[in-house]
PDB file of N, CA and C in Angstrom:
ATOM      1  N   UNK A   1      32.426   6.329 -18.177  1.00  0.00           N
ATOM      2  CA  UNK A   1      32.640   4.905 -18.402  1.00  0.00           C
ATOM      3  C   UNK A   1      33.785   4.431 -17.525  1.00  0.00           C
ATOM      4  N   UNK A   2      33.388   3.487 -17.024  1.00  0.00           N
ATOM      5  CA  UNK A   2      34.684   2.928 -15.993  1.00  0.00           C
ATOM      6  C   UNK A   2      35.374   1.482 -16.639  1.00  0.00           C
ATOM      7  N   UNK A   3      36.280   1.315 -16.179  1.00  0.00           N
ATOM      8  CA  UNK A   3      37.429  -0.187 -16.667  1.00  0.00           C
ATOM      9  C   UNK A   3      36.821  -1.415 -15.682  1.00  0.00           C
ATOM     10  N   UNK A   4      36.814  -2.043 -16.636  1.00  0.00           N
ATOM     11  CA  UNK A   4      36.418  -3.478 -16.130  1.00  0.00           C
ATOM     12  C   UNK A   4      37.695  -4.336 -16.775  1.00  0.00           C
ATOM     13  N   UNK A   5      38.164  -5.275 -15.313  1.00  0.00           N
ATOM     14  CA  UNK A   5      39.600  -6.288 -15.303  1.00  0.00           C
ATOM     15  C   UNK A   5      38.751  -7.590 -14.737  1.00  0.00           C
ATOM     16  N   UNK A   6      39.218  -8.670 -15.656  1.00  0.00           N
ATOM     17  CA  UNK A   6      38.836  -9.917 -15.368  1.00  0.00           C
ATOM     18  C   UNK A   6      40.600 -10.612 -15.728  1.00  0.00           C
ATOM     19  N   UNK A   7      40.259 -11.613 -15.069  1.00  0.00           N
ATOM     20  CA  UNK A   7      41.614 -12.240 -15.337  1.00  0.00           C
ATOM     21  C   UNK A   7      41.203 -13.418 -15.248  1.00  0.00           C
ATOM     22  N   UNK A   8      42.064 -14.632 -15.908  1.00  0.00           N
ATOM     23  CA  UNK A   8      42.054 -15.973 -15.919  1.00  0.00           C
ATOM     24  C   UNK A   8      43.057 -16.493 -16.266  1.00  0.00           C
ATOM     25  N   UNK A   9      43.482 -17.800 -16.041  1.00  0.00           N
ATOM     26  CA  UNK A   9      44.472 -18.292 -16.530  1.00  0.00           C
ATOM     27  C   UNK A   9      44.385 -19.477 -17.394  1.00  0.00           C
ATOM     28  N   UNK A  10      45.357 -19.729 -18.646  1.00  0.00           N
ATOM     29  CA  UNK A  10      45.119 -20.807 -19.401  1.00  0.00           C
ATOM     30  C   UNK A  10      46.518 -21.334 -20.097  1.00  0.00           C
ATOM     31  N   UNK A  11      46.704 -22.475 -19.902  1.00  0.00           N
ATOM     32  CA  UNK A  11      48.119 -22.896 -19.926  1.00  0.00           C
ATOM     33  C   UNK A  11      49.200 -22.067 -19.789  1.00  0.00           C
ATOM     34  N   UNK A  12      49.130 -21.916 -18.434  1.00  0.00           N
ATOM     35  CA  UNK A  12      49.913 -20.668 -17.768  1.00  0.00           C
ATOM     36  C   UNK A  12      50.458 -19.545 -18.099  1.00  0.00           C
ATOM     37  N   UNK A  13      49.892 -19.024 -18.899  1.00  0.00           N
ATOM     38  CA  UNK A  13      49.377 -17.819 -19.632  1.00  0.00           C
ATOM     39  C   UNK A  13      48.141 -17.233 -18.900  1.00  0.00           C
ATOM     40  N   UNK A  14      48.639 -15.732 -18.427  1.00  0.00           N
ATOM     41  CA  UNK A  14      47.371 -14.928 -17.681  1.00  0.00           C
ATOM     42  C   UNK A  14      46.437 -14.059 -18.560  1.00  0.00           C
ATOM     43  N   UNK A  15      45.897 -14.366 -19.105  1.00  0.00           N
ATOM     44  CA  UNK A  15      44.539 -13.313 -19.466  1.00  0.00           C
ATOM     45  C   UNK A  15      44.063 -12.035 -19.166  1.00  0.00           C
ATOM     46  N   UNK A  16      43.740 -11.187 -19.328  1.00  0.00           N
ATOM     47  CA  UNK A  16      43.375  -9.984 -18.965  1.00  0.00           C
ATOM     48  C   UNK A  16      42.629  -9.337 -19.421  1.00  0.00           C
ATOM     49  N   UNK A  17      41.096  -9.827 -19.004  1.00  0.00           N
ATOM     50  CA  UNK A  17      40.201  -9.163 -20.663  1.00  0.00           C
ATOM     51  C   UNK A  17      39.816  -7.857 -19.352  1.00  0.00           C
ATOM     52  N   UNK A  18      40.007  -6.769 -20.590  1.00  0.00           N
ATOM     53  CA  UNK A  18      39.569  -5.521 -20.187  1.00  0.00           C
ATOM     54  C   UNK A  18      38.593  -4.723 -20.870  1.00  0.00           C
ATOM     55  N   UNK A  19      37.390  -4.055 -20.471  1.00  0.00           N
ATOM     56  CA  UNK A  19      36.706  -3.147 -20.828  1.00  0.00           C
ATOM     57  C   UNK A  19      36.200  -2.140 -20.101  1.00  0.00           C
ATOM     58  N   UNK A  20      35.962  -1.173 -21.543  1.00  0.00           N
ATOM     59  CA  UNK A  20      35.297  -0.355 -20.946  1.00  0.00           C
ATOM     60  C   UNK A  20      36.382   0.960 -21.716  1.00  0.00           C
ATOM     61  N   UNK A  21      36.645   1.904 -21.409  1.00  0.00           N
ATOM     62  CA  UNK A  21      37.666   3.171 -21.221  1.00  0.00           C
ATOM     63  C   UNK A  21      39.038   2.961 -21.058  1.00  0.00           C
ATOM     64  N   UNK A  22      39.729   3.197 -21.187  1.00  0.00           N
ATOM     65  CA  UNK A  22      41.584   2.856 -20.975  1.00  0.00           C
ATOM     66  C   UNK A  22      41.782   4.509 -21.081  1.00  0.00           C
ATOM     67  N   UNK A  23      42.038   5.635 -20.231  1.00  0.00           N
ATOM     68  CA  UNK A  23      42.555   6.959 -20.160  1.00  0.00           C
ATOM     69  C   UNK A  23      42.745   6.594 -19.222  1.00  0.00           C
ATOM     70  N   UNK A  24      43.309   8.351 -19.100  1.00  0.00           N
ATOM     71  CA  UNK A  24      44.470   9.207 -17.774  1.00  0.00           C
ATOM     72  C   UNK A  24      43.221   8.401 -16.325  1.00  0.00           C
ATOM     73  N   UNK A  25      42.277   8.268 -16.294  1.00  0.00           N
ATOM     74  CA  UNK A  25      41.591   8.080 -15.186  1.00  0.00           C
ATOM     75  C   UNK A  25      41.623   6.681 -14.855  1.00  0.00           C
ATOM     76  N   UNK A  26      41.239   5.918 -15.787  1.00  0.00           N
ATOM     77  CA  UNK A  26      41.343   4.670 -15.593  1.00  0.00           C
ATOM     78  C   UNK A  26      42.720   3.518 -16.014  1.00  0.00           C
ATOM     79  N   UNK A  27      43.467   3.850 -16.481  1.00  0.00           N
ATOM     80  CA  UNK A  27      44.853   3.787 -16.500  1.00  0.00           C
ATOM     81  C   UNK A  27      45.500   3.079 -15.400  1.00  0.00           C
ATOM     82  N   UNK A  28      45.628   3.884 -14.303  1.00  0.00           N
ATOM     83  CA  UNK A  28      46.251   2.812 -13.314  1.00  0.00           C
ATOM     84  C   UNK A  28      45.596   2.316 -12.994  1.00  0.00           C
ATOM     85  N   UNK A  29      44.446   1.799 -12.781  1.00  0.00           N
ATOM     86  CA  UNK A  29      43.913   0.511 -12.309  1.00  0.00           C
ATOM     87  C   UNK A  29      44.592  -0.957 -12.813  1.00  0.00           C
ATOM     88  N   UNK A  30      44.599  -0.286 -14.121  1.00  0.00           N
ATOM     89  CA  UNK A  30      45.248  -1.711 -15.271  1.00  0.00           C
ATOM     90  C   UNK A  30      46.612  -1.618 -14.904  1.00  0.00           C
ATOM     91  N   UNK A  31      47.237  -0.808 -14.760  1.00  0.00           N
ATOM     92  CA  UNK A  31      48.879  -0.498 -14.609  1.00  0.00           C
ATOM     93  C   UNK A  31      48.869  -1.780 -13.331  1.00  0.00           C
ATOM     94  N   UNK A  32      48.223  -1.255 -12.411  1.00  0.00           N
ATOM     95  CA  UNK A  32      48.386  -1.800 -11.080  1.00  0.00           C
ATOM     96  C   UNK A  32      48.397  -3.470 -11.159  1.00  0.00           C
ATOM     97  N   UNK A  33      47.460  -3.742 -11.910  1.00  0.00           N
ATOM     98  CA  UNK A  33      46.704  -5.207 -12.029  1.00  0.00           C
ATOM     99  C   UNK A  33      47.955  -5.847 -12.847  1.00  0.00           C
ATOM    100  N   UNK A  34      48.336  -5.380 -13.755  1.00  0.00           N
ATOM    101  CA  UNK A  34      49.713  -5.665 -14.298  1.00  0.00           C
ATOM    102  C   UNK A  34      50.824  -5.756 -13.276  1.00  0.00           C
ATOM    103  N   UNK A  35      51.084  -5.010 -12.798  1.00  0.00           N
ATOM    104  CA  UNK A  35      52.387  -5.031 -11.826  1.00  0.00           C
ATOM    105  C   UNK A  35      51.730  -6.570 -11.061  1.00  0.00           C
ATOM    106  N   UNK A  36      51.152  -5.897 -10.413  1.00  0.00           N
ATOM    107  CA  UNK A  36      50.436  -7.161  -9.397  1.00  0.00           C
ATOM    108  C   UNK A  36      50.802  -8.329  -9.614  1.00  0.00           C
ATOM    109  N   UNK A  37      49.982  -8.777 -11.662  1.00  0.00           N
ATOM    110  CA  UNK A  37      50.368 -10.167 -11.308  1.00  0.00           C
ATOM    111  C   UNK A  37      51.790 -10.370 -12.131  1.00  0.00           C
ATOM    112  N   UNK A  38      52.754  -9.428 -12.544  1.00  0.00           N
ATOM    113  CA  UNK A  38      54.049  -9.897 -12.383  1.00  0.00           C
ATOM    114  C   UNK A  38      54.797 -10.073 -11.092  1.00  0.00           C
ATOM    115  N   UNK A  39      54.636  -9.347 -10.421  1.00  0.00           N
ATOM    116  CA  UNK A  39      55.117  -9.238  -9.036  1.00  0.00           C
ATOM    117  C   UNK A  39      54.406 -10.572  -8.496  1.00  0.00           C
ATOM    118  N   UNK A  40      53.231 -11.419  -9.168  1.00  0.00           N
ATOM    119  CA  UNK A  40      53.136 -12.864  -8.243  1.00  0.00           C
ATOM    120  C   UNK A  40      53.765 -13.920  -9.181  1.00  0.00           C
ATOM    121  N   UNK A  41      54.340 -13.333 -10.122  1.00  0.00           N
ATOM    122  CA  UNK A  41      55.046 -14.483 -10.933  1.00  0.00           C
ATOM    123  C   UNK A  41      54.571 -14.616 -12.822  1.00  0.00           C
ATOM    124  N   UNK A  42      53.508 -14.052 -12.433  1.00  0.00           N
ATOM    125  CA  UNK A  42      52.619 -14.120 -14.428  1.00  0.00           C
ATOM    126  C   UNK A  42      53.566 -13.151 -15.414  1.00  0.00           C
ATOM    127  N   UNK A  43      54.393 -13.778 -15.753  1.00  0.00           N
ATOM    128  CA  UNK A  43      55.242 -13.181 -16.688  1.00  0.00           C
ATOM    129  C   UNK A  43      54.870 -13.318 -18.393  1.00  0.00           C
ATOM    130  N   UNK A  44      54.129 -14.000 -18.406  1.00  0.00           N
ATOM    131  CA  UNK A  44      53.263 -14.391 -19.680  1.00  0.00           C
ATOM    132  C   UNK A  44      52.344 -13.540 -19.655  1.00  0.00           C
ATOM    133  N   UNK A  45      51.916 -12.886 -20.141  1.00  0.00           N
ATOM    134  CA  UNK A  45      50.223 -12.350 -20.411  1.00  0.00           C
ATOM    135  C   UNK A  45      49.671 -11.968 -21.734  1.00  0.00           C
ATOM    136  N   UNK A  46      48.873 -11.985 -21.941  1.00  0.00           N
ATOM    137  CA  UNK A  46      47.680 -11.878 -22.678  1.00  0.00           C
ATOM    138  C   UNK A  46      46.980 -10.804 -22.057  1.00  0.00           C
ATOM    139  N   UNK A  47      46.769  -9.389 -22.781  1.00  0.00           N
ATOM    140  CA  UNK A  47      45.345  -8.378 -22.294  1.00  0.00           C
ATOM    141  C   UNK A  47      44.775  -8.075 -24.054  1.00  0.00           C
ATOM    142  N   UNK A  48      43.733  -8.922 -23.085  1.00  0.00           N
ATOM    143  CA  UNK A  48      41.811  -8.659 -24.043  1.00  0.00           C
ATOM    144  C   UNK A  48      41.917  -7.557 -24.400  1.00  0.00           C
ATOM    145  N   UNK A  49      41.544  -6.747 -26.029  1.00  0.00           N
ATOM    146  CA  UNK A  49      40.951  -5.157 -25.290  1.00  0.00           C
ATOM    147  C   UNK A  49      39.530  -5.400 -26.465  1.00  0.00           C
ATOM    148  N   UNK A  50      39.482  -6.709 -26.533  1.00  0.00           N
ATOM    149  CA  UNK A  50      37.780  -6.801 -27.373  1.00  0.00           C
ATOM    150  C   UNK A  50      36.761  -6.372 -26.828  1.00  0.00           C
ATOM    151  N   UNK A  51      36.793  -5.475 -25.709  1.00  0.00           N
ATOM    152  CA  UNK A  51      35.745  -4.944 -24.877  1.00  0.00           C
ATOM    153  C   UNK A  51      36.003  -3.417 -24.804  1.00  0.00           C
ATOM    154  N   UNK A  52      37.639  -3.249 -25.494  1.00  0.00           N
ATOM    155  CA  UNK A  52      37.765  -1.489 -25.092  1.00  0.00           C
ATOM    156  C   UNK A  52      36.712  -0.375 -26.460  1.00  0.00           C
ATOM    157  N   UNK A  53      36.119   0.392 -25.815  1.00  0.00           N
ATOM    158  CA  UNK A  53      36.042   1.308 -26.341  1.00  0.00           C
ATOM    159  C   UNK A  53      36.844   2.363 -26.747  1.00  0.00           C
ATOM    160  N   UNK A  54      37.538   2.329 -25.613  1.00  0.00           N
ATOM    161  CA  UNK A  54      38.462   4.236 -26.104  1.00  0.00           C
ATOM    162  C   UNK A  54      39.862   3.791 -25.557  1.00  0.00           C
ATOM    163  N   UNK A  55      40.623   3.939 -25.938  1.00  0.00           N
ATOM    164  CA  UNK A  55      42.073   4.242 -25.453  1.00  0.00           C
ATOM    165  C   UNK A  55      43.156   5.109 -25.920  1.00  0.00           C
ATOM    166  N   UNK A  56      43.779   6.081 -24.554  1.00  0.00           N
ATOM    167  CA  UNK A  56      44.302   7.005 -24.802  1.00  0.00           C
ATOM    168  C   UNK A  56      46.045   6.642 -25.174  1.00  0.00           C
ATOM    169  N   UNK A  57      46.692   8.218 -25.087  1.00  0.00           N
ATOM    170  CA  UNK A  57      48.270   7.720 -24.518  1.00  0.00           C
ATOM    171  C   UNK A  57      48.236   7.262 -23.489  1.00  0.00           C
ATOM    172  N   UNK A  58      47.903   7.982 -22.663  1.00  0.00           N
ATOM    173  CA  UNK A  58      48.225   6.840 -21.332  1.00  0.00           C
ATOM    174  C   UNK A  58      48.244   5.505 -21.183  1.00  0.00           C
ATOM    175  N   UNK A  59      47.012   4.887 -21.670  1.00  0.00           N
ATOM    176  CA  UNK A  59      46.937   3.390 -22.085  1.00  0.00           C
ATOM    177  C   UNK A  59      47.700   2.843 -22.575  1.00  0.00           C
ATOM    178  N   UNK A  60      48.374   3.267 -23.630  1.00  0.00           N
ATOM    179  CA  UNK A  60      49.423   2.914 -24.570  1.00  0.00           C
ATOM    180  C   UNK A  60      50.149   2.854 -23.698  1.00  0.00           C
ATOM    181  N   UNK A  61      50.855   3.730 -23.022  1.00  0.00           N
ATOM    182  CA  UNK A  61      51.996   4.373 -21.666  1.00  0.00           C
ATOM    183  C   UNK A  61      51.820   3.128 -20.795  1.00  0.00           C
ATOM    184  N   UNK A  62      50.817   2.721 -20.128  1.00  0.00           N
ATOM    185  CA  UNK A  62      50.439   1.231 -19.457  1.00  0.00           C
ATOM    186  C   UNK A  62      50.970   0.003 -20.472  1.00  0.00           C
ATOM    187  N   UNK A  63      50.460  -0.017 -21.120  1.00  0.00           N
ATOM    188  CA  UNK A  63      51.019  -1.273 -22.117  1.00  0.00           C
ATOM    189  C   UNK A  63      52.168  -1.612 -22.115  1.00  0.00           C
ATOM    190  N   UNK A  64      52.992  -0.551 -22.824  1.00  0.00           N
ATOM    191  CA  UNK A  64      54.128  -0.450 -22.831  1.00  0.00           C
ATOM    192  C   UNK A  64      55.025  -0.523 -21.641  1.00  0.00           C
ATOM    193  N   UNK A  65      54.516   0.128 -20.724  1.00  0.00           N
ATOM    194  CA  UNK A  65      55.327  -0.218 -19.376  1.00  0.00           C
ATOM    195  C   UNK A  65      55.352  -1.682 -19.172  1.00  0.00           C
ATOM    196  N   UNK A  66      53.787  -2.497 -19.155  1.00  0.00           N
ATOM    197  CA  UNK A  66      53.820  -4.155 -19.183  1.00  0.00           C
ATOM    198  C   UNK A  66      54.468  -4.620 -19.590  1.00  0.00           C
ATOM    199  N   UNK A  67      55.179  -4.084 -21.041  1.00  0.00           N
ATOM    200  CA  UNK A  67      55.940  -5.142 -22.033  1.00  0.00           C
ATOM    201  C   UNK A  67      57.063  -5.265 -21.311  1.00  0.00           C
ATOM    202  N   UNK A  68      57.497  -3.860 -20.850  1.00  0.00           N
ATOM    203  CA  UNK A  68      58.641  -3.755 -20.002  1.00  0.00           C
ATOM    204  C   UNK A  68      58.945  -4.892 -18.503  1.00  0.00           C
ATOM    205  N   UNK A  69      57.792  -5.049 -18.123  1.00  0.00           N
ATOM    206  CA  UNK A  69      57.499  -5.405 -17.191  1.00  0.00           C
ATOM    207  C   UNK A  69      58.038  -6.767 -17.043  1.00  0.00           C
ATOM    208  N   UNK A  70      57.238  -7.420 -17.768  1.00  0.00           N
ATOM    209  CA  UNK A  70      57.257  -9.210 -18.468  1.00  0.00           C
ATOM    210  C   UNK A  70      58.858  -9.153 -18.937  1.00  0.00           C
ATOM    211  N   UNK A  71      59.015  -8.584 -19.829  1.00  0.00           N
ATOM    212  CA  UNK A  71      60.486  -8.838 -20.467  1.00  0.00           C
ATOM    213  C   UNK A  71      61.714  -8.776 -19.490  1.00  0.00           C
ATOM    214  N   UNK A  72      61.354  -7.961 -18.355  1.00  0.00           N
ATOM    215  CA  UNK A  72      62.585  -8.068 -17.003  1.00  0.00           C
ATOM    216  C   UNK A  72      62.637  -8.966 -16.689  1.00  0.00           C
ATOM    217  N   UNK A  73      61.554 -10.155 -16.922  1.00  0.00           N
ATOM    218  CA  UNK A  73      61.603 -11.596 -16.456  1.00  0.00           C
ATOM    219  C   UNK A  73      61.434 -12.519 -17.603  1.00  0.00           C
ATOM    220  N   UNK A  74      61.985 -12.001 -18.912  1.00  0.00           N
ATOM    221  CA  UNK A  74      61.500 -12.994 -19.986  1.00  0.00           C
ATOM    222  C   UNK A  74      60.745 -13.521 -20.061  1.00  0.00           C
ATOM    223  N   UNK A  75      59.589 -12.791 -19.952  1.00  0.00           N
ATOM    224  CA  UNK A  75      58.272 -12.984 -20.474  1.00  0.00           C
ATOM    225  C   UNK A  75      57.739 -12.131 -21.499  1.00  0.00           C
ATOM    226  N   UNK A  76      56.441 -12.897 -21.576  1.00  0.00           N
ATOM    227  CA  UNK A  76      55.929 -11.665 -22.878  1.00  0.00           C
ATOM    228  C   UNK A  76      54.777 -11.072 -22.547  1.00  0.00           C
ATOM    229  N   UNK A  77      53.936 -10.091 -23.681  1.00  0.00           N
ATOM    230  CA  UNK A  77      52.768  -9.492 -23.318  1.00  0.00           C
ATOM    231  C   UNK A  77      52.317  -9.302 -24.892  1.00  0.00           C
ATOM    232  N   UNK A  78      50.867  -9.890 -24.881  1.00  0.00           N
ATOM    233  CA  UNK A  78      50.564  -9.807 -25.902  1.00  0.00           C
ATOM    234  C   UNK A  78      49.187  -9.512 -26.149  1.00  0.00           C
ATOM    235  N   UNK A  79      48.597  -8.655 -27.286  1.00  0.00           N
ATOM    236  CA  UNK A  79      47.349  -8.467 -27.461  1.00  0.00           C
ATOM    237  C   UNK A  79      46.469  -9.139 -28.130  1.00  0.00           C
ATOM    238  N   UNK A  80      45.031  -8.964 -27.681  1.00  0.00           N
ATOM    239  CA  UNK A  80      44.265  -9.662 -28.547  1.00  0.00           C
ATOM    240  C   UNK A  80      43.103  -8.289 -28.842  1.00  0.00           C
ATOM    241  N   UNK A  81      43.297  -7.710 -30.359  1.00  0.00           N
ATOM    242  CA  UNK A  81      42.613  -6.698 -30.726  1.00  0.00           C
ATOM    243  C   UNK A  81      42.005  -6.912 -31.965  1.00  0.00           C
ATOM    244  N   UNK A  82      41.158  -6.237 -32.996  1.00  0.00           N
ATOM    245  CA  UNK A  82      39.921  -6.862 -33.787  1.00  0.00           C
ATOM    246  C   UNK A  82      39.408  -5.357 -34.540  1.00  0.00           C
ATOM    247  N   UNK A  83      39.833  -4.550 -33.538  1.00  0.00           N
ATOM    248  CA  UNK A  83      38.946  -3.359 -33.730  1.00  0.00           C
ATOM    249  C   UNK A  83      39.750  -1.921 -34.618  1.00  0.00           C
ATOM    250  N   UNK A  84      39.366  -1.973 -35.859  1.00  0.00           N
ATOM    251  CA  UNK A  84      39.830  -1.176 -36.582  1.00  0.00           C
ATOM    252  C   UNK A  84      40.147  -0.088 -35.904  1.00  0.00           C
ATOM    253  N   UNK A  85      39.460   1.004 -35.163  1.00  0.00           N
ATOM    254  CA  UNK A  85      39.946   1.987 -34.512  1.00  0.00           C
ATOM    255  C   UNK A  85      41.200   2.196 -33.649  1.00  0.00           C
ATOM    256  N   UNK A  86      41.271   0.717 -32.743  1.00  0.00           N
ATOM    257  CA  UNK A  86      42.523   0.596 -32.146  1.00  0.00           C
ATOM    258  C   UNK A  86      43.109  -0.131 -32.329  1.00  0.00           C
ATOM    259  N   UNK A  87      43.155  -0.658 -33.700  1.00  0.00           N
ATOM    260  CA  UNK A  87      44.509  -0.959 -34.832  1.00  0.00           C
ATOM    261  C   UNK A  87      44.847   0.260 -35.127  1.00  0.00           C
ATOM    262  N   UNK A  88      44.024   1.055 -35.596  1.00  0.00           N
ATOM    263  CA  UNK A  88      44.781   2.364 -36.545  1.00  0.00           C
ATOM    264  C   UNK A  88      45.462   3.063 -35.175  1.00  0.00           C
ATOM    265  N   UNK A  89      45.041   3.343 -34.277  1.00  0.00           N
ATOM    266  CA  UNK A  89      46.339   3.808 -32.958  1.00  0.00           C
ATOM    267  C   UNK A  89      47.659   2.903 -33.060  1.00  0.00           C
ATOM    268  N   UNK A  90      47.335   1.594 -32.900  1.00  0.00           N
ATOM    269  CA  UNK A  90      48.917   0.843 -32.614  1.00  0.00           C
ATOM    270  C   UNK A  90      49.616   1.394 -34.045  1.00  0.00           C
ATOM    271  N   UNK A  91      48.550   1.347 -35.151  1.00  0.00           N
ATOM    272  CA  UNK A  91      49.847   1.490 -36.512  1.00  0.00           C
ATOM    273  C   UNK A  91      50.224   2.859 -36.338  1.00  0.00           C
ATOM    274  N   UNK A  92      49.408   3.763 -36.188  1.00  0.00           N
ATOM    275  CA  UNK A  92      49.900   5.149 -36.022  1.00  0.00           C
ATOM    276  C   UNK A  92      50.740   5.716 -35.252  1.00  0.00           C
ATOM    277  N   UNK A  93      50.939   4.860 -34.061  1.00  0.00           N
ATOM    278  CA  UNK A  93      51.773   5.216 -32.866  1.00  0.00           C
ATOM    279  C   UNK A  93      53.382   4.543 -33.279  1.00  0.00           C
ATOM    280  N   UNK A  94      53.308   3.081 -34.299  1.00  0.00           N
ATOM    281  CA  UNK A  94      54.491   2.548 -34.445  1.00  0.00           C
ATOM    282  C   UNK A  94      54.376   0.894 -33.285  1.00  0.00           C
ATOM    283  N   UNK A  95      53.395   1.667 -32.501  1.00  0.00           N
ATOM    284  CA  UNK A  95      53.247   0.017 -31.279  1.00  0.00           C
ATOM    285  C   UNK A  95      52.891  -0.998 -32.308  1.00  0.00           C
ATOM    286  N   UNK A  96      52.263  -1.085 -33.501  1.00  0.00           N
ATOM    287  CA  UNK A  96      51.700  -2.276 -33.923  1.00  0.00           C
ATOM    288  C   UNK A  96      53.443  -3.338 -34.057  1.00  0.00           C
ATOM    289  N   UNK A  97      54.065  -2.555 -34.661  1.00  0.00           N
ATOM    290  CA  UNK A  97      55.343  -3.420 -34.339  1.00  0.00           C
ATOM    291  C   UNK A  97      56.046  -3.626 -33.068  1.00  0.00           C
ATOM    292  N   UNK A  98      55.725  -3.191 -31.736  1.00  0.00           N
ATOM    293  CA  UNK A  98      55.930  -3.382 -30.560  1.00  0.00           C
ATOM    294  C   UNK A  98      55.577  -4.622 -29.905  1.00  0.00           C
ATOM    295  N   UNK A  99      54.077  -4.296 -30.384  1.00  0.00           N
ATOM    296  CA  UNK A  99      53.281  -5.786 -29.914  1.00  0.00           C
ATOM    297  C   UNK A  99      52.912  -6.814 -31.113  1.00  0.00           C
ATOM    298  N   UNK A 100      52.737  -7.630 -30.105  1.00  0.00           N
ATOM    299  CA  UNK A 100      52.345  -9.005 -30.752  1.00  0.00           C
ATOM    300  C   UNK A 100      50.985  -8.677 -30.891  1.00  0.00           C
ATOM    301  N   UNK A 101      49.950  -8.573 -32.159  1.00  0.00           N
ATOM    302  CA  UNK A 101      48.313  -8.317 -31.714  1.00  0.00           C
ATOM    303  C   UNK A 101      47.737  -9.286 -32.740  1.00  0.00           C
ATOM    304  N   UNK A 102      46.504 -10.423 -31.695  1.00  0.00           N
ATOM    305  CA  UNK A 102      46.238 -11.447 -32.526  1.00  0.00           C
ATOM    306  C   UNK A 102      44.580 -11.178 -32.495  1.00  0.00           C
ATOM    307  N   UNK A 103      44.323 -11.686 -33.045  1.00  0.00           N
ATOM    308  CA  UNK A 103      42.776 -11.130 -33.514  1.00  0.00           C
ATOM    309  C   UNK A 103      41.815 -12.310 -31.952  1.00  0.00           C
ATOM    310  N   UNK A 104      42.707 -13.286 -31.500  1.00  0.00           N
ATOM    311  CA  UNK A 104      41.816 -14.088 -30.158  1.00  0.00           C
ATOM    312  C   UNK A 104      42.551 -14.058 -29.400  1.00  0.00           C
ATOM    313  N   UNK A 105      42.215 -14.564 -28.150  1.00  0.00           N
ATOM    314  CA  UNK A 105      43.353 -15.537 -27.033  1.00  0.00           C
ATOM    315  C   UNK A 105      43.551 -16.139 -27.492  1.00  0.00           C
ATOM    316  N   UNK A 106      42.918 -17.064 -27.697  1.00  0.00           N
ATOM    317  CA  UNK A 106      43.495 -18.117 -28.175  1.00  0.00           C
ATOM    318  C   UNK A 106      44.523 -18.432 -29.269  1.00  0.00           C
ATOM    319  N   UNK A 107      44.430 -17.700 -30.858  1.00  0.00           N
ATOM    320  CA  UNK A 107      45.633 -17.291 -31.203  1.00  0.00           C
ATOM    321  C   UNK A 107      46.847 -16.791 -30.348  1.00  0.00           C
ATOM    322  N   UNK A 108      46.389 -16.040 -29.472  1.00  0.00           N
ATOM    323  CA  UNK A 108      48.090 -15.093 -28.801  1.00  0.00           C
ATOM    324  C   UNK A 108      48.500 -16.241 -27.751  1.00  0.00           C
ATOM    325  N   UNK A 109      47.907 -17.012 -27.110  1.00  0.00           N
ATOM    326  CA  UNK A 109      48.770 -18.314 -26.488  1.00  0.00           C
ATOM    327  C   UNK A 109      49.070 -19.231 -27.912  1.00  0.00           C
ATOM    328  N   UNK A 110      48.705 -19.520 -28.425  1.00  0.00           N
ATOM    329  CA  UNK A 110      48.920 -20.473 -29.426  1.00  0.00           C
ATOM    330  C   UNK A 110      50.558 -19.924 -30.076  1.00  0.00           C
ATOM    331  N   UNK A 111      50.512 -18.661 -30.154  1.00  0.00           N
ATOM    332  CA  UNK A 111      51.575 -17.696 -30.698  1.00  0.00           C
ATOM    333  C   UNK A 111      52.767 -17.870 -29.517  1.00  0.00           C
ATOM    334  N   UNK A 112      52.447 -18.267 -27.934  1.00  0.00           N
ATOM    335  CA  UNK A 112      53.002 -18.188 -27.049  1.00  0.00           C
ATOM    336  C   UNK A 112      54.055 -17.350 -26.850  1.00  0.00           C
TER     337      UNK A 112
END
């Protein structure tokens, strides 16, 4: 299974719906796409994972680096997740209190 990155923007807030796999393989792709669009200025974001199937540590390891990322520029990073399986990772890992996780986009800009 491979990662699929779409991006959009909506009241200048960047989007990031992702699917597909989030592991050690597909991992930096998203890492990258993150850097990317902080490094063009999107210090706000929003990543989709209403499309993920699986996500590892590593993924988590990506995330978390993002939050890092955004917050060097006072920004934020926030999720939009739904899916019991990877709720029970964020609570199990302790990330559910890390991140912001709203059940839409549209909630997590609204949450801004």
């Amino acid at each position: 299974m491979d990662l699929t990155l779409a991006t959009r923007e909506v009241d200048g807030t960047t989007i990031v719906s992702v699917g597909g796999e989030i592991d050690v393989y597909t991992a930096p792709k998203l890492r990258d796409k993150i850097t990317e669009l902080v490094a063009a200025g999107a210090h706000h974001l929003v990543i989709d994972l209403e499309a993920v199937e699986f996500l590892d540590s590593t993924g988590l390891g990506v995330l978390v680096g993002g939050l890092k990322k955004v917050r060097a520029h006072d920004g934020s990073l926030q999720l939009v997740c739904t899916q019991d399986r990877l709720l029970k990772i964020f609570r199990i890992t302790g990330l559910a209190k890390v991140f912001a996780i709203h059940g839409s986009a549209e909630a997590a800009i609204a949450a801004g």
